[in-house]
Protein backbone atom coordinates (compact mmCIF):
# COMPACT_ATOMS: atom_id res chain seq x y z
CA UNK A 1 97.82 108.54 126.61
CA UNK A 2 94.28 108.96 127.48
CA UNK A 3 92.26 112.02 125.36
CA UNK A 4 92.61 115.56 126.50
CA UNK A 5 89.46 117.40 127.30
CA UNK A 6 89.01 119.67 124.13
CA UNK A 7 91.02 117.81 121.68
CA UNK A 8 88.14 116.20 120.47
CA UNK A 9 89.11 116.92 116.49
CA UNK A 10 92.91 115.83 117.49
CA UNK A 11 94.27 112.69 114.87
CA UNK A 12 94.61 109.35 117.19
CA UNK A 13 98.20 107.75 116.51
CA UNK A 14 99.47 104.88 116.80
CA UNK A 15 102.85 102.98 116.91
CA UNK A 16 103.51 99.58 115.95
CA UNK A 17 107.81 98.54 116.51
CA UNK A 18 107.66 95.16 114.76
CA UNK A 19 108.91 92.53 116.73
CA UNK A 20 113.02 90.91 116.18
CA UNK A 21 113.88 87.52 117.67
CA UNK A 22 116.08 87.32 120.79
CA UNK A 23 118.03 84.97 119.05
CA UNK A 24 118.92 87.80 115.91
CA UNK A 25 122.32 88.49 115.53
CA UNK A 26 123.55 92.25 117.22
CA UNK A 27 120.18 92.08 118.56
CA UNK A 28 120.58 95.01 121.29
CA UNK A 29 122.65 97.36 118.66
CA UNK A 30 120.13 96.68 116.12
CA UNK A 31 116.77 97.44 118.67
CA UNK A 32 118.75 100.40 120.37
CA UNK A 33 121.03 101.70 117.53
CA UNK A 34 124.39 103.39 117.48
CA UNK A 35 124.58 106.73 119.51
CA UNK A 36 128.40 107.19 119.03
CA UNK A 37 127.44 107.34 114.86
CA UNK A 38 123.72 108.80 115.46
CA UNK A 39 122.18 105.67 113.56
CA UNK A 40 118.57 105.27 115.25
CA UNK A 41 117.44 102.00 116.31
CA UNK A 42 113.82 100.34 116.75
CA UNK A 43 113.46 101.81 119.85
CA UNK A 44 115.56 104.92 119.15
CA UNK A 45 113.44 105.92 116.19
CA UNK A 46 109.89 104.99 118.18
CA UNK A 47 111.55 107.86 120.74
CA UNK A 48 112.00 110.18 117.54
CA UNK A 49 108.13 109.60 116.36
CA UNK A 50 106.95 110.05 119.77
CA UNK A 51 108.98 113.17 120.45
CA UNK A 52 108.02 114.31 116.87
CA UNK A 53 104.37 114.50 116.93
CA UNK A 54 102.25 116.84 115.55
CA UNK A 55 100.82 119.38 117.70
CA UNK A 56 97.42 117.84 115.83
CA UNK A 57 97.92 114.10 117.27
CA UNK A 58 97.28 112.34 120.32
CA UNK A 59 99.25 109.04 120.79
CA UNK A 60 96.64 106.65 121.46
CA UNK A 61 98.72 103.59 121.90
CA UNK A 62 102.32 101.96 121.20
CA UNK A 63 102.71 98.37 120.31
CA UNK A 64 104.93 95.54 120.66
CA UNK A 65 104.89 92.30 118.42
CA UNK A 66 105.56 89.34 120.26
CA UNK A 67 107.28 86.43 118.79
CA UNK A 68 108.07 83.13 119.74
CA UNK A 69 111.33 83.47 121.83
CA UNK A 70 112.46 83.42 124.90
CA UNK A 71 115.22 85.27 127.10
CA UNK A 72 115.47 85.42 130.75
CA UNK A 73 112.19 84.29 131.39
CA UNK A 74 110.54 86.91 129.44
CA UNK A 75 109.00 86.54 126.05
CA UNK A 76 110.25 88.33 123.04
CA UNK A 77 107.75 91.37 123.72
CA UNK A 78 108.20 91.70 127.44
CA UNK A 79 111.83 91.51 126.95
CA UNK A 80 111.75 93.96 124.78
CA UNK A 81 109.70 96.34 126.35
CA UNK A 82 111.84 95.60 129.43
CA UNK A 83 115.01 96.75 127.20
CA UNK A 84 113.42 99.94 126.26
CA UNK A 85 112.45 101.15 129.68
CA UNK A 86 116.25 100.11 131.17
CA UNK A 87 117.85 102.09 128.07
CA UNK A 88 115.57 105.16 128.44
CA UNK A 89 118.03 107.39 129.60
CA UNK A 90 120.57 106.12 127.24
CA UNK A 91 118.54 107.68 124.59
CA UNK A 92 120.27 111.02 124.82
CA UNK A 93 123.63 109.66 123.86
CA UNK A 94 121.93 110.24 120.04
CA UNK A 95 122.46 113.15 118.62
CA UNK A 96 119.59 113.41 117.19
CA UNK A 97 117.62 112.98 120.12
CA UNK A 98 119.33 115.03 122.68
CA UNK A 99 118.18 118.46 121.50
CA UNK A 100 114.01 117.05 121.32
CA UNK A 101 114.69 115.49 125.15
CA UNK A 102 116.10 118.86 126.51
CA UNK A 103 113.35 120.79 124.40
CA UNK A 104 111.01 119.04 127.06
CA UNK A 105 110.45 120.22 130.51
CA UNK A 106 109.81 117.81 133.55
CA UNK A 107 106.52 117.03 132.83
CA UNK A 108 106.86 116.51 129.49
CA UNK A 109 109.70 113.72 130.02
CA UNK A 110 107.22 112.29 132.98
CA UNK A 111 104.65 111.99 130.09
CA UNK A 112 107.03 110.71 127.44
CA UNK A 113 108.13 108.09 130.33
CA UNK A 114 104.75 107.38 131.16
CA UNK A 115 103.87 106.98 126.87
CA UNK A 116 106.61 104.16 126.93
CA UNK A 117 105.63 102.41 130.19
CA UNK A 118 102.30 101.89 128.46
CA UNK A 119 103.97 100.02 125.09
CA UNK A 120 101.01 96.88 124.96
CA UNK A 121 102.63 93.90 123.63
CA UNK A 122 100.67 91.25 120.83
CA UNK A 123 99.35 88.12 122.15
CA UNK A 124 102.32 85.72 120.59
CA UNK A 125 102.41 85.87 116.80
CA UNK A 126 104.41 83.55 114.13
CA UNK A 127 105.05 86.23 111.25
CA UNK A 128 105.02 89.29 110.56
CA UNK A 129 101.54 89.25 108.85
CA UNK A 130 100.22 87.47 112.00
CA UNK A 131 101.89 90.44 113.80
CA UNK A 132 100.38 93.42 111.37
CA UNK A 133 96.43 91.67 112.27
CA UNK A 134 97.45 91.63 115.89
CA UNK A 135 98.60 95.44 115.99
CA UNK A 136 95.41 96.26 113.88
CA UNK A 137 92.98 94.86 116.30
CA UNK A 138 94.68 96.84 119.22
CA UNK A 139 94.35 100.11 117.32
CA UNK A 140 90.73 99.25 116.47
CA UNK A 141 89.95 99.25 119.73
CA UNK A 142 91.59 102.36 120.86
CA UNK A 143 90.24 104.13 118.17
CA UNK A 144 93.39 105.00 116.39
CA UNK A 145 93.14 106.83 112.52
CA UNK A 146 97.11 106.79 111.89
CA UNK A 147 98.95 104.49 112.17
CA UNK A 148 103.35 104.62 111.84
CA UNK A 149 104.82 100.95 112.13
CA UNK A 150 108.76 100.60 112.87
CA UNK A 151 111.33 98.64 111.39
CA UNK A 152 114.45 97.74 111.01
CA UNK A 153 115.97 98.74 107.64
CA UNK A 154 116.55 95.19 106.36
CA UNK A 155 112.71 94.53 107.00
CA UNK A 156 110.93 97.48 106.55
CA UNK A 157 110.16 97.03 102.65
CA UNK A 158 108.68 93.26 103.25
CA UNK A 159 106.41 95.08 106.17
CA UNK A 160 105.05 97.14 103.71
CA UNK A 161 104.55 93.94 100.96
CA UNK A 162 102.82 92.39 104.41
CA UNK A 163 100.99 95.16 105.43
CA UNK A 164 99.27 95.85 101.69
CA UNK A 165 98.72 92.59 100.88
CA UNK A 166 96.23 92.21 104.53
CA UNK A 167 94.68 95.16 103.69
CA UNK A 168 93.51 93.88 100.38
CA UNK A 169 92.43 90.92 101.78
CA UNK A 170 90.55 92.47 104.41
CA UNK A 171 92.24 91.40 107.39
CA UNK A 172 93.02 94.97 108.72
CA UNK A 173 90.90 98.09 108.42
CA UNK A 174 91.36 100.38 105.30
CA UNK A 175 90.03 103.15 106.87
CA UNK A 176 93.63 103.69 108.71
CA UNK A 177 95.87 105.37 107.34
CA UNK A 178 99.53 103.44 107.86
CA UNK A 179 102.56 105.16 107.24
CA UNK A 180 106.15 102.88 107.96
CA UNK A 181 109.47 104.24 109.27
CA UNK A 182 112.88 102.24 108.14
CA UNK A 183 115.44 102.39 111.04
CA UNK A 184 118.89 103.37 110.21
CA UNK A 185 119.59 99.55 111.36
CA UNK A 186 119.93 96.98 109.29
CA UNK A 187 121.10 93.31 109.66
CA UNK A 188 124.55 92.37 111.43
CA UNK A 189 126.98 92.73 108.53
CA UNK A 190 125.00 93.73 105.86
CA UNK A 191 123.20 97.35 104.86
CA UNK A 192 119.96 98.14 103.10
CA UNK A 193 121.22 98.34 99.54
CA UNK A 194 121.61 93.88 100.06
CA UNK A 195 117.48 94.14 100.10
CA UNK A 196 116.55 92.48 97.19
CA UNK A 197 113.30 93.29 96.07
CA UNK A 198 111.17 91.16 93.58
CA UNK A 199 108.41 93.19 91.82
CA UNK A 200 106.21 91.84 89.29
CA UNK A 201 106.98 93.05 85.83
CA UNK A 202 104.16 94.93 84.18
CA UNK A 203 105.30 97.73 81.79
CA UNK A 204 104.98 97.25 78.11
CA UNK A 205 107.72 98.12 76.59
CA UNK A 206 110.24 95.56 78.88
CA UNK A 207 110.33 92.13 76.75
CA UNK A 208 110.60 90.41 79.86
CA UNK A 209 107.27 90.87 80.94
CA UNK A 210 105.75 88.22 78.65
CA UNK A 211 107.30 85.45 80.21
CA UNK A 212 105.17 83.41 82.57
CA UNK A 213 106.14 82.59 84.87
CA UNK A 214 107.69 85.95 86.10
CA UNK A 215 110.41 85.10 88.63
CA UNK A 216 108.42 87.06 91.38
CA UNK A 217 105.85 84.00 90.68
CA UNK A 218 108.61 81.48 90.35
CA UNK A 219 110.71 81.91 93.24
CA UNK A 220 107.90 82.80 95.42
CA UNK A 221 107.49 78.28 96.62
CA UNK A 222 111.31 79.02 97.79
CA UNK A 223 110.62 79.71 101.38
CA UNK A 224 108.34 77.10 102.15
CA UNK A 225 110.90 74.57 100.69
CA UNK A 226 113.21 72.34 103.22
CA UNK A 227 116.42 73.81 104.18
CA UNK A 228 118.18 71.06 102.41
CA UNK A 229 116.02 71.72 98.87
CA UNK A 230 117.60 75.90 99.69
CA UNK A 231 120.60 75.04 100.02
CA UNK A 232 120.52 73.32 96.55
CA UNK A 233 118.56 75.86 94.87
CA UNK A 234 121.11 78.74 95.88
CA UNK A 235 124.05 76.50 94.93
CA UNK A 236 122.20 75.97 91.54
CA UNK A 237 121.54 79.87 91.39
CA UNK A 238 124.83 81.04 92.32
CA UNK A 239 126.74 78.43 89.24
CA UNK A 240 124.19 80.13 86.92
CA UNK A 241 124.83 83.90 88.00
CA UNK A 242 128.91 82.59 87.75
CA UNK A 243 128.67 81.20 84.45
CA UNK A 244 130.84 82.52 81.74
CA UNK A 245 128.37 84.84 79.43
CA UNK A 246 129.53 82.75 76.62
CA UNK A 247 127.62 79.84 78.45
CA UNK A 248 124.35 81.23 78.21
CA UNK A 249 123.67 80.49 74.49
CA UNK A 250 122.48 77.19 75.15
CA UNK A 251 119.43 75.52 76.84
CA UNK A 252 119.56 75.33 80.74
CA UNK A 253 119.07 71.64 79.65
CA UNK A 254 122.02 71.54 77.57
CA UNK A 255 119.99 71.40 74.39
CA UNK A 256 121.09 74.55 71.38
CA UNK A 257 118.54 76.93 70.99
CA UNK A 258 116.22 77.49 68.00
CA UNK A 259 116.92 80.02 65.43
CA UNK A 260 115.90 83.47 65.18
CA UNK A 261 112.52 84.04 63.56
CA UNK A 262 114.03 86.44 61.24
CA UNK A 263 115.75 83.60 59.35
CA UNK A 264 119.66 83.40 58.15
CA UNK A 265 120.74 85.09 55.25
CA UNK A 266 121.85 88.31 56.99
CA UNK A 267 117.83 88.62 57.73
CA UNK A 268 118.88 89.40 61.22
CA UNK A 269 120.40 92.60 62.83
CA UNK A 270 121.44 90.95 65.69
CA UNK A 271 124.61 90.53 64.06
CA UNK A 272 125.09 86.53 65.28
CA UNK A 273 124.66 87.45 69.11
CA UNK A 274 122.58 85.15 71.18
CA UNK A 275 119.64 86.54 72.68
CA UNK A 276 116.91 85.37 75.32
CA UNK A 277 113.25 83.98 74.70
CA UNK A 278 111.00 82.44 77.74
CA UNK A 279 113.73 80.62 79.91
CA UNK A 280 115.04 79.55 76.83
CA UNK A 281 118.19 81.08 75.39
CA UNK A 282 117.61 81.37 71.31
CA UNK A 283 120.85 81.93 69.03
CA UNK A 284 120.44 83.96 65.65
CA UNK A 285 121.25 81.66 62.53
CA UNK A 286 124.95 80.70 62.47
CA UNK A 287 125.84 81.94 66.00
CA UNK A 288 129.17 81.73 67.56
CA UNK A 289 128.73 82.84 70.85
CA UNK A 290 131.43 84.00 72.99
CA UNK A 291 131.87 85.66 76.42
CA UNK A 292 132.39 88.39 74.36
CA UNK A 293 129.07 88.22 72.61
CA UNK A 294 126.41 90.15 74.69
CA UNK A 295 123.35 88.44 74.85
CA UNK A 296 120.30 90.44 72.93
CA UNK A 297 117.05 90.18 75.22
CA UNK A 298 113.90 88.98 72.75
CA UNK A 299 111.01 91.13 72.27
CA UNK A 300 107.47 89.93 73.43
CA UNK A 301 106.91 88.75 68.87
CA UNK A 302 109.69 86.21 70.04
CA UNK A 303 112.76 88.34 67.78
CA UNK A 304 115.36 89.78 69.20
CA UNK A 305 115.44 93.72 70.00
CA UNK A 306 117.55 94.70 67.65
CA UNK A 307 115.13 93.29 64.77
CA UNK A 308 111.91 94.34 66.99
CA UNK A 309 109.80 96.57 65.30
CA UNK A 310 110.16 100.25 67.28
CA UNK A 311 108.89 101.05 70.36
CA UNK A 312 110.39 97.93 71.81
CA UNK A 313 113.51 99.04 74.29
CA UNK A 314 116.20 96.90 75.81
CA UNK A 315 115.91 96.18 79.47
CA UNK A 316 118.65 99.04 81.28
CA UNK A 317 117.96 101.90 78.43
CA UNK A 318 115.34 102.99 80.11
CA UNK A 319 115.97 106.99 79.95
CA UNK A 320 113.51 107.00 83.11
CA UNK A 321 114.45 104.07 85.22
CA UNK A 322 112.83 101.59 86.54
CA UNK A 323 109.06 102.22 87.22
């Protein structure tokens, strides 16, 4: 992977395959993949980039994160560096792979070999931040512009949260360029679409957006919380998300809400139905709330959306989604 005289203008790459613990669940179909239904693993899909460059790159360097466990007397990295090189061969059972491998002739398979018996692995790290700084520091010092990091599809959208976050702090270069890859693998038993993610809200027009704090803010203490304190907080969660709708017209506390702003008196278009302010759920004057009774989201003036002045638009009628 050294330079080639005359490629002097030639982009340096590199690869980062984020790390998974020995002790993960599937863990070989997950880093290898499925060949009999063409679904690319960590080390599948590091074969595809590799086998995909431009004719304008140079592979400078692959990495390896290293975690903190064990198998067979090899550390997480080793191991899995160890389980790339025995599976090499196997990597033609993908369909998807098969026709770049027989594209190359012996020498380029002796160089693709000789790419993948160079993978470095990180000094042990404890999470994947730790692991992003590691990986950075490598390609700093082999002078790599481009960087594509690898992973699975279950983590690849919290590598990119990780990965933005120590840029802005400065912990990693900006003047890379990183670029991530999702696997077709995600976690034993579950698929992408069970990633939640938890973005701040920020446009105008959502009502929710007033509220401090957002639950991006609030639920953010949750993993560094005792597994004990989880398990109630889920249990507490899931009753709430279970709850008849009807139950929602009353304060988490058990106390009623206050009256709309808009007064009684037929003052209110929200035609009796309950509706949500803060973390506090608000009934229009007179309410009767039943399961039956939607509840009516407040706008940021504290009224309900249906007696909002314009401009003001319900959470989900959104004619252009979510952005």
């Amino acid at each position: 992977m050294s330079s080639v005289p005359g490629r002097e203008n030639m982009t340096r790459l590199g690869i980062m395959v984020h790390c998974r613990n020995l002790a993960t669940e599937a863990w070989e179909e997950l880093v290898f993949g499925r060949p009999e239904h063409n679904q690319l693993g960590d080390h599948a899909t590091l074969a595809r980039v590799v086998l995909c460059l431009e004719s304008s790159e140079e592979l400078a360097c692959v990495v390896f994160g290293r975690g903190t466990s064990w198998r067979d007397g090899l550390n997480e990295g080793d191991y899995s560096k160890k389980f790339l090189l025995d599976n090499l061969d196997r990597l033609r059972e993908f369909p998807a792979l098969a026709p770049l491998l027989a594209r190359r002739d012996g020498g380029g398979l002796a160089a693709f070999r000789r790419s993948m018996e160079a993978v470095i692995v990180t000094a042990e790290v404890r999470n994947t931040v730790e692991e992003i700084e590691a990986a950075s520091a490598i390609f700093a010092r082999h002078g790599v512009e481009k960087v594509i990091q690898i992973a699975a599809a279950s983590h690849a959208a919290r590598c990119v949260k990780e990965l933005t976050a120590a840029r802005a702090r400065g912990r990693i270069g900006a003047d890379r360029l990183w670029f991530t890859v999702a696997t077709d693998m995600a976690y034993h038993g579950t698929g992408p679409e069970d990633v939640v993610v938890l973005e701040p809200l920020h446009r105008r027009d959502q009502p929710m957006t007033s509220v401090r704090p957002g639950l991006a803010e609030a639920i953010a203490p949750y993993f560094r919380l005792p597994d004990e304190d989880k398990k109630e907080f889920i249990a507490l969660v899931e009753e709430f998300m279970t709850r008849p709708a009807g139950r929602r017209d009353r304060d988490p506390l058990g106390v009623p809400g206050r009256p709309c702003p808009r007064g009684a008196g037929g003052a209110c278009a929200g035609g009796g139905h309950p509706f949500e302010r803060g973390s506090r759920a608000v009934e229009h004057a007179g309410s009767t709330a039943t399961s039956e009774t939607p509840a009516v989201p407040a706008s940021p003036q504290g009224e309900c959306v249906r007696c909002a002045p314009p401009g003001i638009t319900p959470p989900g009628d959104d004619p252009d989604g979510p952005g």
